[in-house]
Protein backbone atom coordinates (compact mmCIF):
# COMPACT_ATOMS: atom_id res chain seq x y z
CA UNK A 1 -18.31 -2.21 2.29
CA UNK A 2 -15.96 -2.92 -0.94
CA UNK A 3 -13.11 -4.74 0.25
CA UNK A 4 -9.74 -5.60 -2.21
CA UNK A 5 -6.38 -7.04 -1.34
CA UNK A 6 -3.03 -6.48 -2.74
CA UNK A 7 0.46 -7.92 -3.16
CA UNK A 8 3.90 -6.72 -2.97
CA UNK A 9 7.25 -7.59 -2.40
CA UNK A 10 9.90 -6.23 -0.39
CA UNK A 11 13.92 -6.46 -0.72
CA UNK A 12 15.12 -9.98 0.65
CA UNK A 13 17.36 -7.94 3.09
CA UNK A 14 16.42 -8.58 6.87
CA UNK A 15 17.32 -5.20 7.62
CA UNK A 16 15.64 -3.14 5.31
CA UNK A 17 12.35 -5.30 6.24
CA UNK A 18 12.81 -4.07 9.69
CA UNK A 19 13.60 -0.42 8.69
CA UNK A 20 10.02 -1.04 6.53
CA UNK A 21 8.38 -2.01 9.57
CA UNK A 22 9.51 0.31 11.88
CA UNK A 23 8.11 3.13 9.63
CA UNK A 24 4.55 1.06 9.73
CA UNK A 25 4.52 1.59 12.96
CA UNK A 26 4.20 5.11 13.56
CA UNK A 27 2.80 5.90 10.08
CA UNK A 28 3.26 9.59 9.19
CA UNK A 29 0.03 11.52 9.78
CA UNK A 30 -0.31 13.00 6.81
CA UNK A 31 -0.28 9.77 4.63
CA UNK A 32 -2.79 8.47 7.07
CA UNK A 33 -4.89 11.88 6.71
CA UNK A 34 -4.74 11.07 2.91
CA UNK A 35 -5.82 7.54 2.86
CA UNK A 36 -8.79 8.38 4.99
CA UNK A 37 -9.78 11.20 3.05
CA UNK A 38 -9.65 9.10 -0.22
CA UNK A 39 -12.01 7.04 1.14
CA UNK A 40 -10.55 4.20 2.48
CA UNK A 41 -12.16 3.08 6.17
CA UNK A 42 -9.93 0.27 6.91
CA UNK A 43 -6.77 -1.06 5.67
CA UNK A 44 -4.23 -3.61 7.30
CA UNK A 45 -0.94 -5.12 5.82
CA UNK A 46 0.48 -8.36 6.62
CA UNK A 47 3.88 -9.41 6.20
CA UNK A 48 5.39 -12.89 5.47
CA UNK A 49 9.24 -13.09 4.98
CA UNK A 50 9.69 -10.57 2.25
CA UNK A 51 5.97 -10.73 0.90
CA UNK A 52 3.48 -8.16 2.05
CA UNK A 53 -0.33 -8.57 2.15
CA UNK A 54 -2.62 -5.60 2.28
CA UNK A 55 -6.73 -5.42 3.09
CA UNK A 56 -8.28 -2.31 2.54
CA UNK A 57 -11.77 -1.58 3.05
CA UNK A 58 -13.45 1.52 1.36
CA UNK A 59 -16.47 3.73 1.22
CA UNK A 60 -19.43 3.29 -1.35
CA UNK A 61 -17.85 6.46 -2.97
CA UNK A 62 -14.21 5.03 -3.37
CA UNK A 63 -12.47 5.77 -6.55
CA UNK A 64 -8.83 4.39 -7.78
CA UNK A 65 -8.15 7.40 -10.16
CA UNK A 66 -9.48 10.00 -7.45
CA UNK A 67 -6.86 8.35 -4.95
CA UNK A 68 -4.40 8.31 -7.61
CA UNK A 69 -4.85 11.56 -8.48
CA UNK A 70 -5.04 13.36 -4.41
CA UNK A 71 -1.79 11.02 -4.08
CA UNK A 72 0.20 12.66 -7.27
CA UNK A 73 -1.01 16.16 -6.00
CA UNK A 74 0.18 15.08 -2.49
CA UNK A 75 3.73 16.24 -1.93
CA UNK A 76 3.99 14.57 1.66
CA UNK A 77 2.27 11.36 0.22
CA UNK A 78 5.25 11.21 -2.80
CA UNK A 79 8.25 11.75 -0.34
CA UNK A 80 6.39 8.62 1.76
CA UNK A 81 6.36 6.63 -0.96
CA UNK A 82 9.65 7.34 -2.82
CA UNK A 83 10.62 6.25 0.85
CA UNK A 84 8.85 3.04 0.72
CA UNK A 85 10.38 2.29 -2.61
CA UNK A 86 13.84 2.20 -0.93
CA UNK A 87 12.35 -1.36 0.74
CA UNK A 88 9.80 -2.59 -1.88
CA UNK A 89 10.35 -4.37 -5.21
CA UNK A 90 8.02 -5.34 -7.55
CA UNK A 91 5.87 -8.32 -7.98
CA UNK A 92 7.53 -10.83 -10.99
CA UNK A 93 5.23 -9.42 -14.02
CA UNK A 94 4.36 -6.20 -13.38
CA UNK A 95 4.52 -2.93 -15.59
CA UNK A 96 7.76 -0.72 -14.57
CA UNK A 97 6.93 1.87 -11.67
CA UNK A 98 3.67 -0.23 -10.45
CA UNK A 99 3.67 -1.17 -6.68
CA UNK A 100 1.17 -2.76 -4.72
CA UNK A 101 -0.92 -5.41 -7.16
CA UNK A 102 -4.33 -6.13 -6.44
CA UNK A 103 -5.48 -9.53 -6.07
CA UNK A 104 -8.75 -11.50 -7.75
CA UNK A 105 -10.50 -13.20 -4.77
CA UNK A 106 -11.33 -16.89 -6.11
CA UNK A 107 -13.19 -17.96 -3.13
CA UNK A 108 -14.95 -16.92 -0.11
CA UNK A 109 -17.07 -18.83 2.45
């Protein structure tokens, strides 16, 4: 099963990390209906201080631009993450707009 990780920061602010993690952990339905039906099986995100840490595992049939694209036609998917954005900030380096980063594995035993 493909597996890729990703990187992201949140807001230094001990508050708004809470808030952030409250909302992880009841998950609105419908975003987790949409991940699931874009293929991914698993996915877990791991927090330390302000730096978050996500695994996601996906189906042989797992496409970035078909998630992309059921996520921009998602309504319920863009109010969750216009949400999210409230508590996230970008990784030093990235494009304007882009989120989560994924990350190159450079070893594995």
């Amino acid at each position: 099963m493909p597996k890729f990780c990703f990187a992201l920061d949140l807001k230094d602010d001990p508050t708004l990390i809470a808030e952030y993690e409250e909302y992880h952990k009841e998950v609105w339905p419908e975003i987790k209906k949409s991940i699931q039906e874009a293929g991914v099986e698993q996915m877990e995100i791991y927090r330390w201080e302000n730096r978050l840490f996500m695994v996601m595992e996906v189906s042989e049939e797992f496409s970035f631009e078909q998630k992309e694209s059921m996520d921009a036609a998602n309504p319920k998917v863009q109010e969750w993450e216009n949400l999210m954005w409230k508590y996230q900030k970008a990784l030093p380096g990235t494009k304007e707009g882009e989120k989560w980063q994924q990350m190159k594995k450079i070893f594995a035993l």
